[in-house]
PDB file of N, CA and C in Angstrom:
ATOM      1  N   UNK A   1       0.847  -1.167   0.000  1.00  0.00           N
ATOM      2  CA  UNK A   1       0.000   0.000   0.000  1.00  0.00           C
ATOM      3  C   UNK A   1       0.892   1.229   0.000  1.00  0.00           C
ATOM      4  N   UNK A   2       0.570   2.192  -1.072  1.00  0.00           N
ATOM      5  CA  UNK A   2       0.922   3.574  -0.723  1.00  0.00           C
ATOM      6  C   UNK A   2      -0.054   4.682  -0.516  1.00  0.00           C
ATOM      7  N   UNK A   3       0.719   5.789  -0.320  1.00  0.00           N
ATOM      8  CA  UNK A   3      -0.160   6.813  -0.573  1.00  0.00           C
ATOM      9  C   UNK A   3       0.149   8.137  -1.840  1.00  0.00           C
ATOM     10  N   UNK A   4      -0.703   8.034  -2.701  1.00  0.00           N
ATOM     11  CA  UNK A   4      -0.429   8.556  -3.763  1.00  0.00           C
ATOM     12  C   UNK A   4      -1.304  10.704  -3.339  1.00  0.00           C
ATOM     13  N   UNK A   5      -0.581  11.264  -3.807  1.00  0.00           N
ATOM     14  CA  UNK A   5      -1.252  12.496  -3.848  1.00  0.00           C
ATOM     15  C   UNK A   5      -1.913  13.027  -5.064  1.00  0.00           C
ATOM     16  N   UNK A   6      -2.840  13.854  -4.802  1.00  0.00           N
ATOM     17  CA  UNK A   6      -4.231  13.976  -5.768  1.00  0.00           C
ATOM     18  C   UNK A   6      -3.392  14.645  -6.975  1.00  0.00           C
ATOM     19  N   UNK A   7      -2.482  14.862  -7.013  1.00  0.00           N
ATOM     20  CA  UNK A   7      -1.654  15.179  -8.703  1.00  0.00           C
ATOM     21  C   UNK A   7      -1.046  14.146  -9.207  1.00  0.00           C
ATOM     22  N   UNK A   8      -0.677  12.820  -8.397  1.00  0.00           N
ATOM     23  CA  UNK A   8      -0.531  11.699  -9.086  1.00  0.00           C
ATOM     24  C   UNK A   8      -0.859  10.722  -9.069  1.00  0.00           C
ATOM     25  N   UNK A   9      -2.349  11.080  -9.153  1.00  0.00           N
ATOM     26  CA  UNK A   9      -3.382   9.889  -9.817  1.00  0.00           C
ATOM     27  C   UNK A   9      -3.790   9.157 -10.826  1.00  0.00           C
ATOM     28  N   UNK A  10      -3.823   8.475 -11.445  1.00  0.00           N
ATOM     29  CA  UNK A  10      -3.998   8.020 -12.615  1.00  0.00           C
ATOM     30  C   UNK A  10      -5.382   6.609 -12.501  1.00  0.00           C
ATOM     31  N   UNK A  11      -5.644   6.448 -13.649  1.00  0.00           N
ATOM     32  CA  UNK A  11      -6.623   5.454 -13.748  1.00  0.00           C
ATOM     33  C   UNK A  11      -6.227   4.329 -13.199  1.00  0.00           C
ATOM     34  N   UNK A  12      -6.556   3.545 -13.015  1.00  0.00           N
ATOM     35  CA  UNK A  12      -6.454   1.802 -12.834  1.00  0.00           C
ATOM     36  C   UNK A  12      -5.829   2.126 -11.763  1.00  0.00           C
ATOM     37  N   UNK A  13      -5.752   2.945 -11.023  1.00  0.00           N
ATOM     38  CA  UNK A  13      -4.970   2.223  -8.949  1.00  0.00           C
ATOM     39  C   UNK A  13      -6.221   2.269  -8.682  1.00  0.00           C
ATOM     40  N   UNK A  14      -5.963   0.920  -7.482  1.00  0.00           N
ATOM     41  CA  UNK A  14      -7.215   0.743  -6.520  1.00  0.00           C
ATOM     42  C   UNK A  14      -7.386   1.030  -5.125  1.00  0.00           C
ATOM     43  N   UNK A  15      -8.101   1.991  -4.631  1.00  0.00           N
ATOM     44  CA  UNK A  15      -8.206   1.815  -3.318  1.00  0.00           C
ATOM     45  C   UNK A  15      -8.113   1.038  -2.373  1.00  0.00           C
ATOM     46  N   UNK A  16      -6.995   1.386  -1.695  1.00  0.00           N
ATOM     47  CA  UNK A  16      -6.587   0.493  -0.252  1.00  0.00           C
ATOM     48  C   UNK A  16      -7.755   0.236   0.722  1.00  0.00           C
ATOM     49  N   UNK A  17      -8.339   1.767   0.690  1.00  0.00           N
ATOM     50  CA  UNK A  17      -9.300   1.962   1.670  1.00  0.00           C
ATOM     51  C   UNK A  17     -10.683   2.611   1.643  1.00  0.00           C
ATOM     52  N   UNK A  18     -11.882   2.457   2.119  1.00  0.00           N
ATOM     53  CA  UNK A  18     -12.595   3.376   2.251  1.00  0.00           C
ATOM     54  C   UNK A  18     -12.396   4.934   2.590  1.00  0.00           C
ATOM     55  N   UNK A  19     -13.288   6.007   1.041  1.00  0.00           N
ATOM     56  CA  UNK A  19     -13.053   7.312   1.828  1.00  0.00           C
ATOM     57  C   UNK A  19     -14.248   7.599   2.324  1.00  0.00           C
ATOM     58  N   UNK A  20     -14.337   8.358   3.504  1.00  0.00           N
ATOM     59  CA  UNK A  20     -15.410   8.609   4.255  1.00  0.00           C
ATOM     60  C   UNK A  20     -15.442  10.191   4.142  1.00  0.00           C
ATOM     61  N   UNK A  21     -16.479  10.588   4.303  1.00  0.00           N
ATOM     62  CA  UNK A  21     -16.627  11.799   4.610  1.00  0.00           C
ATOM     63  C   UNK A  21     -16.536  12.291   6.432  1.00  0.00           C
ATOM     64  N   UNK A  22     -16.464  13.575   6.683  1.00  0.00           N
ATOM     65  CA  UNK A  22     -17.024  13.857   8.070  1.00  0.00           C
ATOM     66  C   UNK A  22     -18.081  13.435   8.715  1.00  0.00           C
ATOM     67  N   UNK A  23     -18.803  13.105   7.927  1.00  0.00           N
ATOM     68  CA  UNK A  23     -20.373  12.535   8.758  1.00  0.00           C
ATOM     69  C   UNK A  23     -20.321  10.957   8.858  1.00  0.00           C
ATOM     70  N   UNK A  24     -18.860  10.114   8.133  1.00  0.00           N
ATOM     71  CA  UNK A  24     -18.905   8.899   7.687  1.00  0.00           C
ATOM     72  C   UNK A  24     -19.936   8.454   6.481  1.00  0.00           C
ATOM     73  N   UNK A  25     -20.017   9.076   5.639  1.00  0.00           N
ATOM     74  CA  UNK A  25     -20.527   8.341   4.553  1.00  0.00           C
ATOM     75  C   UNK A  25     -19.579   8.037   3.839  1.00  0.00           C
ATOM     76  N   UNK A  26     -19.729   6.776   3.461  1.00  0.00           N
ATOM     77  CA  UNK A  26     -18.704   6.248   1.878  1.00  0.00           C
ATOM     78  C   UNK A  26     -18.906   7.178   0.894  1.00  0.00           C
ATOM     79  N   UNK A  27     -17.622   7.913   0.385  1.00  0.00           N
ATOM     80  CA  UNK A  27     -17.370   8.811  -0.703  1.00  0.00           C
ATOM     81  C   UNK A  27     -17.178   7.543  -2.092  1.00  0.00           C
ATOM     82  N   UNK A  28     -16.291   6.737  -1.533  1.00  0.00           N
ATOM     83  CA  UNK A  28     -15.425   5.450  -2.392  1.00  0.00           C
ATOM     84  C   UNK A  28     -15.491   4.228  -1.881  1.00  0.00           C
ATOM     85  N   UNK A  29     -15.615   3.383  -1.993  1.00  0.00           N
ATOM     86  CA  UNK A  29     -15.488   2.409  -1.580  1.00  0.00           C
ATOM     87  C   UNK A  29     -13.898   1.459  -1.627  1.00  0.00           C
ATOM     88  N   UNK A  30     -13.150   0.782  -0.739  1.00  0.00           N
ATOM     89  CA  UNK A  30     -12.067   0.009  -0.997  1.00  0.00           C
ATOM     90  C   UNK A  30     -12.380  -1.043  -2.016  1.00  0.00           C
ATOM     91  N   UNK A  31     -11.217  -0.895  -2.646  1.00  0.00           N
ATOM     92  CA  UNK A  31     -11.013  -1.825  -3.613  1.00  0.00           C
ATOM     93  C   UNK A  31     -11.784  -0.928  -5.239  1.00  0.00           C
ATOM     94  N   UNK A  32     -12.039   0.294  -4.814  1.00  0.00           N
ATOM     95  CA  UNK A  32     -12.617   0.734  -6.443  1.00  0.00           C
ATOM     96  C   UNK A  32     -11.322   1.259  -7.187  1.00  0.00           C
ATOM     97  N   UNK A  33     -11.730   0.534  -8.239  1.00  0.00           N
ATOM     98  CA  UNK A  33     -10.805   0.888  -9.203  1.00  0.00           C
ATOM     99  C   UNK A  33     -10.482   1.891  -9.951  1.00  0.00           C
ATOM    100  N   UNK A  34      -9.845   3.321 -10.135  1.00  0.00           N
ATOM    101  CA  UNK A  34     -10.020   4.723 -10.298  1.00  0.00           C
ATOM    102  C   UNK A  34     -10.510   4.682 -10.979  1.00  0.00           C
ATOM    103  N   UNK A  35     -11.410   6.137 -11.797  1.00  0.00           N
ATOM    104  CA  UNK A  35     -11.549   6.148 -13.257  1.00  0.00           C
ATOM    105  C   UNK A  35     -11.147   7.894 -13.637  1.00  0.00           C
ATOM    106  N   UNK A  36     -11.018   8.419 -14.333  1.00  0.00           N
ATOM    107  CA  UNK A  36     -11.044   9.625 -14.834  1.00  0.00           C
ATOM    108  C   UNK A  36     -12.576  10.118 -14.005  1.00  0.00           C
ATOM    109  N   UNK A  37     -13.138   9.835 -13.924  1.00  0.00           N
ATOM    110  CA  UNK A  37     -14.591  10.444 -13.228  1.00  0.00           C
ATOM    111  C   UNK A  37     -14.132  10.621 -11.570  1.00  0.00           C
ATOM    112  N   UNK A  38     -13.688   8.995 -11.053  1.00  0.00           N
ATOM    113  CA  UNK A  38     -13.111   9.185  -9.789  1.00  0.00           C
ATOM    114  C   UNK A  38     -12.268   9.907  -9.737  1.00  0.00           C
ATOM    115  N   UNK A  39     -11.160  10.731 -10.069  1.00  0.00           N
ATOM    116  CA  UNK A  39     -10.277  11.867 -10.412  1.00  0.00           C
ATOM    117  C   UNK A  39     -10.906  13.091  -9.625  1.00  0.00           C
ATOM    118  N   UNK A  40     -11.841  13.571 -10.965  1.00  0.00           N
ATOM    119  CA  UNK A  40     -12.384  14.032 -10.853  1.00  0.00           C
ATOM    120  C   UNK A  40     -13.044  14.959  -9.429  1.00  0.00           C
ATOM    121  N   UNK A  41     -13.570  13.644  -8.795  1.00  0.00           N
ATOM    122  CA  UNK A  41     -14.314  13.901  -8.014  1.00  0.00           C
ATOM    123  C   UNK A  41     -13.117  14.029  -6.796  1.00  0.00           C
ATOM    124  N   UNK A  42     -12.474  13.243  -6.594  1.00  0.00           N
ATOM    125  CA  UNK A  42     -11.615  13.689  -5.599  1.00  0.00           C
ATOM    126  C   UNK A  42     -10.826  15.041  -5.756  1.00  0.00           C
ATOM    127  N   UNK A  43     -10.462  15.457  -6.842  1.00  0.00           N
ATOM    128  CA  UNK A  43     -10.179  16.857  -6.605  1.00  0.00           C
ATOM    129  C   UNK A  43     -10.970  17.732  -6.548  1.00  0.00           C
ATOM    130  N   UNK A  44     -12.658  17.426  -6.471  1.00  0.00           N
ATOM    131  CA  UNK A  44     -13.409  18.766  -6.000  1.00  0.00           C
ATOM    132  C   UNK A  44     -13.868  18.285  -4.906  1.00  0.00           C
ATOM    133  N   UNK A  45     -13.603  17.474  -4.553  1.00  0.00           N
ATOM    134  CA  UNK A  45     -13.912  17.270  -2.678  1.00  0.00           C
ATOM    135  C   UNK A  45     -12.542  17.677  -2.032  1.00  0.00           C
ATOM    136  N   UNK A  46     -11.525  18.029  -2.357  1.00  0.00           N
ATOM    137  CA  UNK A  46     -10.332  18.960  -1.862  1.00  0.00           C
ATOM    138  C   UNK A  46      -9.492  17.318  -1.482  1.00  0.00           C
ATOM    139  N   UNK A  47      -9.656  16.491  -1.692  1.00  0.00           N
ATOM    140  CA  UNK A  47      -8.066  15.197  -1.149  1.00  0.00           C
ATOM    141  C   UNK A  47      -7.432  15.316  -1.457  1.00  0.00           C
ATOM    142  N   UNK A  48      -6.370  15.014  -0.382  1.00  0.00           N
ATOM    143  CA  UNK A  48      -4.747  15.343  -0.963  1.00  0.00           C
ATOM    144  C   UNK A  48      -3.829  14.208  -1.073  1.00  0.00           C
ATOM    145  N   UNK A  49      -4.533  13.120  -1.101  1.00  0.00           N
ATOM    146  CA  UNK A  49      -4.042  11.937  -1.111  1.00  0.00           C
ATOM    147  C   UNK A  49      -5.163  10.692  -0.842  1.00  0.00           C
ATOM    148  N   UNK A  50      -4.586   9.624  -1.422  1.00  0.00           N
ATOM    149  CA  UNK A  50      -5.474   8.144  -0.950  1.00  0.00           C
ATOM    150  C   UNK A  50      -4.286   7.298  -0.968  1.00  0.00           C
ATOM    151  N   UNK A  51      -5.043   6.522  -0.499  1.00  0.00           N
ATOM    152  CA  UNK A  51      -3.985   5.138  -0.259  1.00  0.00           C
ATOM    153  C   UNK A  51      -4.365   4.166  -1.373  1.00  0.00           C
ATOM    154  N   UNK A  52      -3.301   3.489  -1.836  1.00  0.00           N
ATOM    155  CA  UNK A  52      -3.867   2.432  -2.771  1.00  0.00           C
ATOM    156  C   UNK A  52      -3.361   1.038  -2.792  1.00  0.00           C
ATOM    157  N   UNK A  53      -3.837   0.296  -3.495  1.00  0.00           N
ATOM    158  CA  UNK A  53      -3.069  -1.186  -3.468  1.00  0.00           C
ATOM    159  C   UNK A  53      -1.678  -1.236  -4.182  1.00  0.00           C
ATOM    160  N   UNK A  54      -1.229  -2.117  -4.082  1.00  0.00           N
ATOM    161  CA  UNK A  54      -0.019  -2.293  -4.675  1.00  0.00           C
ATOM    162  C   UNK A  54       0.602  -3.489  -5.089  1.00  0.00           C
ATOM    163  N   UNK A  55       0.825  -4.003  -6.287  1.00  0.00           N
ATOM    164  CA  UNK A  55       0.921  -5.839  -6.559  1.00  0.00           C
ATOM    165  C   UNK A  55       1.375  -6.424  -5.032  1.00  0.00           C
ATOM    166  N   UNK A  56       1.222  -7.744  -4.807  1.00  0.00           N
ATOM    167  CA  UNK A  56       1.403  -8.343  -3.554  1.00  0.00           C
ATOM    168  C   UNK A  56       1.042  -8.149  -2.084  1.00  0.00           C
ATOM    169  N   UNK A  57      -0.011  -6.595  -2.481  1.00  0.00           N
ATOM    170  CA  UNK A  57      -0.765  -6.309  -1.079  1.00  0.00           C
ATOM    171  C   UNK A  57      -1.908  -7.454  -0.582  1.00  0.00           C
ATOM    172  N   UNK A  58      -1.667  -7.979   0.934  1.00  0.00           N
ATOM    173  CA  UNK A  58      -2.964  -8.867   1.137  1.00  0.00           C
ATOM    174  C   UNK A  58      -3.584  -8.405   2.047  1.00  0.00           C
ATOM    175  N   UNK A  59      -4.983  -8.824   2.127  1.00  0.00           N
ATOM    176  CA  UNK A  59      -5.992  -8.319   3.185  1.00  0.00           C
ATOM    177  C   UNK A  59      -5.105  -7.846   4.766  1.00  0.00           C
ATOM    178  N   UNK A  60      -4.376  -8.954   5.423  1.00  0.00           N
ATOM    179  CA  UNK A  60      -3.364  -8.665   6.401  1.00  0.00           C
ATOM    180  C   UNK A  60      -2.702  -7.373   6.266  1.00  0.00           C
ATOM    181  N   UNK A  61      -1.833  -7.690   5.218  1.00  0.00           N
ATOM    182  CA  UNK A  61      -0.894  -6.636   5.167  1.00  0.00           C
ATOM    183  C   UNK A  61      -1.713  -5.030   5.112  1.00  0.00           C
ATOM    184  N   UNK A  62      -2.549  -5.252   4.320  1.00  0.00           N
ATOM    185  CA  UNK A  62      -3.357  -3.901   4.139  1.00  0.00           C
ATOM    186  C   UNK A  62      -3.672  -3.351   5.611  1.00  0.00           C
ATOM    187  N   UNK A  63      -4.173  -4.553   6.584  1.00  0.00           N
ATOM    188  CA  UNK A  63      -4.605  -4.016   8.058  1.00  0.00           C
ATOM    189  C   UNK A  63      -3.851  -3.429   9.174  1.00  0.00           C
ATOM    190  N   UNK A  64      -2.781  -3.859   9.040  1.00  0.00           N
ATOM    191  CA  UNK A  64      -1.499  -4.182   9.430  1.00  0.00           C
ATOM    192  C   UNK A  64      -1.087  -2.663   9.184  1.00  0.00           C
ATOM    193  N   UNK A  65      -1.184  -2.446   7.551  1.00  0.00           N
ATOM    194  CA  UNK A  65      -0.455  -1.236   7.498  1.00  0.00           C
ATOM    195  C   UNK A  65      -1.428   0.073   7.806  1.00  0.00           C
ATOM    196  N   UNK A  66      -2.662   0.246   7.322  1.00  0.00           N
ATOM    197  CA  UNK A  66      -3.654   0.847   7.711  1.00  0.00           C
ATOM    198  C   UNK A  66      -3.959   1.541   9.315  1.00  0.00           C
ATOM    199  N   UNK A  67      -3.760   0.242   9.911  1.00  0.00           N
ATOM    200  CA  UNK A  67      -3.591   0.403  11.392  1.00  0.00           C
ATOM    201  C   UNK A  67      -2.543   1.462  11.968  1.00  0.00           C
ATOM    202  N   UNK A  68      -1.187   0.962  11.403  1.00  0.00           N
ATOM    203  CA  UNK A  68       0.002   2.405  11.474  1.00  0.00           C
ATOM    204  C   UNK A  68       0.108   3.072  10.928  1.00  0.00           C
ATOM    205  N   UNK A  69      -0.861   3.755   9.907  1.00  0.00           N
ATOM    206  CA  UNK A  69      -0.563   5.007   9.714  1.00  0.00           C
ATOM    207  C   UNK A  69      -1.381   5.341  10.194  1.00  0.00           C
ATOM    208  N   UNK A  70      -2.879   5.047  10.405  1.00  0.00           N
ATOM    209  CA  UNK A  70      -3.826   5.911  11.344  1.00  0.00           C
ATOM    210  C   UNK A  70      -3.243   5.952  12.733  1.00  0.00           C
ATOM    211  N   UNK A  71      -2.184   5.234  13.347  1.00  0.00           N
ATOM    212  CA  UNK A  71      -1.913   5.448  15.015  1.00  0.00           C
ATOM    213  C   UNK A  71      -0.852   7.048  14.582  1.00  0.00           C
ATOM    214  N   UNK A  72      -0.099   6.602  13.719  1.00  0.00           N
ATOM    215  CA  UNK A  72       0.829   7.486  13.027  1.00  0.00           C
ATOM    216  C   UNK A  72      -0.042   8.918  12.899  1.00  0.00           C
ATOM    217  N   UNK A  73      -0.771   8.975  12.392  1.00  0.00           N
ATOM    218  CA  UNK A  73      -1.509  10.326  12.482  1.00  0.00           C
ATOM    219  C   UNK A  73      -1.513  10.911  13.481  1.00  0.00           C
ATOM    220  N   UNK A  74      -2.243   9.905  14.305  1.00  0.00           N
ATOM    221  CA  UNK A  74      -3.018  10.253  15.790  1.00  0.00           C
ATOM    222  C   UNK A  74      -1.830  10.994  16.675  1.00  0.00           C
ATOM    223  N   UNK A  75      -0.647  10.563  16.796  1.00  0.00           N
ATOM    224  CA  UNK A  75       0.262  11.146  17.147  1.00  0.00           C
ATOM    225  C   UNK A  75       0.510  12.421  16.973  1.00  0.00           C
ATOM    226  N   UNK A  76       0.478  12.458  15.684  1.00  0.00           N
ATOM    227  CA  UNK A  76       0.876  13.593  14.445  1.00  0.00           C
ATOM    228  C   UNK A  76       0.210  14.644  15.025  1.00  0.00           C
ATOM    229  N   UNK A  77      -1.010  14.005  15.268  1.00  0.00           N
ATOM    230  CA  UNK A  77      -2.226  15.733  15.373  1.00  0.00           C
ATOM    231  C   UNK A  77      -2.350  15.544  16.813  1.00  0.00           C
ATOM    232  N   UNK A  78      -1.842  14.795  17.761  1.00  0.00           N
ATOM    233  CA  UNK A  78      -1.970  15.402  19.119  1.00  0.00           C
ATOM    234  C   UNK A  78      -0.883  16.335  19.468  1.00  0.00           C
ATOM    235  N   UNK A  79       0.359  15.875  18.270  1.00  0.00           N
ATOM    236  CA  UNK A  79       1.628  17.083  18.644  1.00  0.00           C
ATOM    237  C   UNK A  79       1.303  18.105  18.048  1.00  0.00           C
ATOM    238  N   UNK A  80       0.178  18.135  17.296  1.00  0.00           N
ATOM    239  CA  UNK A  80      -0.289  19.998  16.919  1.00  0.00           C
ATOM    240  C   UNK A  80      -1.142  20.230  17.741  1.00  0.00           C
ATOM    241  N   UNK A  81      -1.904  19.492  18.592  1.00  0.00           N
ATOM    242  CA  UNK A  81      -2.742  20.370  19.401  1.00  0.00           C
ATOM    243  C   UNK A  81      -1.707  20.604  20.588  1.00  0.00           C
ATOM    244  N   UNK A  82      -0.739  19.848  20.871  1.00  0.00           N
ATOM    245  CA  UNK A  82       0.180  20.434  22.357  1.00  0.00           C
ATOM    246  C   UNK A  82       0.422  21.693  21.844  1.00  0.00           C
ATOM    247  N   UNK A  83       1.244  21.864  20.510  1.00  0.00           N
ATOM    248  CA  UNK A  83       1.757  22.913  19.960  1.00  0.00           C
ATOM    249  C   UNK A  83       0.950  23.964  19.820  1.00  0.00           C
ATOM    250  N   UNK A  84      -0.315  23.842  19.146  1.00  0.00           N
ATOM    251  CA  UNK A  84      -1.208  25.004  19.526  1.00  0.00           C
ATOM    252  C   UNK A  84      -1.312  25.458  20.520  1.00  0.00           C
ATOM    253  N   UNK A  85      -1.756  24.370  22.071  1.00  0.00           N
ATOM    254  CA  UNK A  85      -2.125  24.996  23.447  1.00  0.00           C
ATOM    255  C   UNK A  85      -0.623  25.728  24.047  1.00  0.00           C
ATOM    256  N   UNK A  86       0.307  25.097  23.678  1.00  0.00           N
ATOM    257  CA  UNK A  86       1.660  25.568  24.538  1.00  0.00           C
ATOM    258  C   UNK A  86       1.839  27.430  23.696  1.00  0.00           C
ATOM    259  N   UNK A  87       1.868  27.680  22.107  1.00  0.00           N
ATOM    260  CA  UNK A  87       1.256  28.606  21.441  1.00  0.00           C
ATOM    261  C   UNK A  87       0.619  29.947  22.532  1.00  0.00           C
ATOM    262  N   UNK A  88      -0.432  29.268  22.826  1.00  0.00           N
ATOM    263  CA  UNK A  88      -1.083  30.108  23.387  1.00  0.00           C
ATOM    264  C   UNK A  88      -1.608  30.349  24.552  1.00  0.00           C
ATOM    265  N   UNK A  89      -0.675  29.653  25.519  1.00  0.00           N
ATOM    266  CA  UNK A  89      -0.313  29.427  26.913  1.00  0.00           C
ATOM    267  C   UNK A  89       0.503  31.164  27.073  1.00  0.00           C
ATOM    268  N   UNK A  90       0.086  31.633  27.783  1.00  0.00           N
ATOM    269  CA  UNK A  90       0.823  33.043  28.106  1.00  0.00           C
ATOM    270  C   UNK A  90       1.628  32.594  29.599  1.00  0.00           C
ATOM    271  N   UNK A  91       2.606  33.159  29.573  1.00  0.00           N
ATOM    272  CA  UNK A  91       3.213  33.064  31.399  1.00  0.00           C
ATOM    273  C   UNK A  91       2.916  33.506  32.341  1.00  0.00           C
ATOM    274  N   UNK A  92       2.269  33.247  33.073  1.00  0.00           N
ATOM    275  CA  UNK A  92       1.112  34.190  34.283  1.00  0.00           C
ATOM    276  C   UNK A  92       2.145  34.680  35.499  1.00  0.00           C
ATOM    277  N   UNK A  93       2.548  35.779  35.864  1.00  0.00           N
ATOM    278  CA  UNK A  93       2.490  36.283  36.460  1.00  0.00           C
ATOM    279  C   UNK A  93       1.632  36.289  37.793  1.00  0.00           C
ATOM    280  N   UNK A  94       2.289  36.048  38.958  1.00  0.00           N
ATOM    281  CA  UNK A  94       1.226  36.133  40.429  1.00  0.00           C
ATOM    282  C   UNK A  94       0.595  37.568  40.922  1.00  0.00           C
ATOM    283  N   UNK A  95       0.245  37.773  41.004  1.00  0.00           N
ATOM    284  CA  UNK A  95      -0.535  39.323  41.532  1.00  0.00           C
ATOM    285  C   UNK A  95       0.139  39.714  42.429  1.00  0.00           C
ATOM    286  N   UNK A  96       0.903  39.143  43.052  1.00  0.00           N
ATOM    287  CA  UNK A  96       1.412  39.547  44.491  1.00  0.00           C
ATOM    288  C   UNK A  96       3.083  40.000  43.656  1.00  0.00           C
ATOM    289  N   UNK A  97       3.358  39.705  42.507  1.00  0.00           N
ATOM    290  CA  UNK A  97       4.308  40.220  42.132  1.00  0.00           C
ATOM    291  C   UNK A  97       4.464  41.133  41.362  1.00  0.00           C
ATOM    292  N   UNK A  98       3.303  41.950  40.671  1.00  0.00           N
ATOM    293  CA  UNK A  98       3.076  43.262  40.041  1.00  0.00           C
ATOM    294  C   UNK A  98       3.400  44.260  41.170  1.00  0.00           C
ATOM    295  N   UNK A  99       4.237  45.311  40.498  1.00  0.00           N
ATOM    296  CA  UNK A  99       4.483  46.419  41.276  1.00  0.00           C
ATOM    297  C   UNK A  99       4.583  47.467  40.591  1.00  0.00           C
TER     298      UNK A  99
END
């Protein structure tokens, strides 16, 4: 499995995975096979990437890998929310030390 970005897409790769929307609806289904229409549509729903199959990918391996990059994310975007809150964490000062 890779992950290809929405400028190098081409016909015939197949989805690794389901795309979902925010509400969870299936946009795509895994295992669809691109078309110029699917193109399409993923660049006016704004994606910047999908994941796809790749000769010798198996159901395992797909889960396997699926699994670490979504933990991989999860990481990813809890170190931008520290980074945001630390951001905008000001240094407080005690009252008893204004003069």
């Amino acid at each position: 499995m890779k992950r290809v970005g929405e400028k190098d897409l081409y016909e015939g790769l197949v989805m690794a995975e389901a795309l979902v929307d925010k509400d969870d609806q299936v946009l795509l289904e895994a295992n669809t096979v691109l078309t110029c229409r699917h193109i399409e549509l993923l660049h006016s729903w704004d994606i910047s990437f999908v994941r796809v199959r790749e000769p010798g990918d198996t159901e395992e391996s797909l889960a396997k890998q699926l699994q670490a990059d979504r933990e991989q994310e999860e990481r990813e975007e809890q170190e931008k929310q520290k980074k945001r809150r630390k951001k905008f964490q000001a240094p407080m000062t005690p009252w008893f030390a204004s003069a």
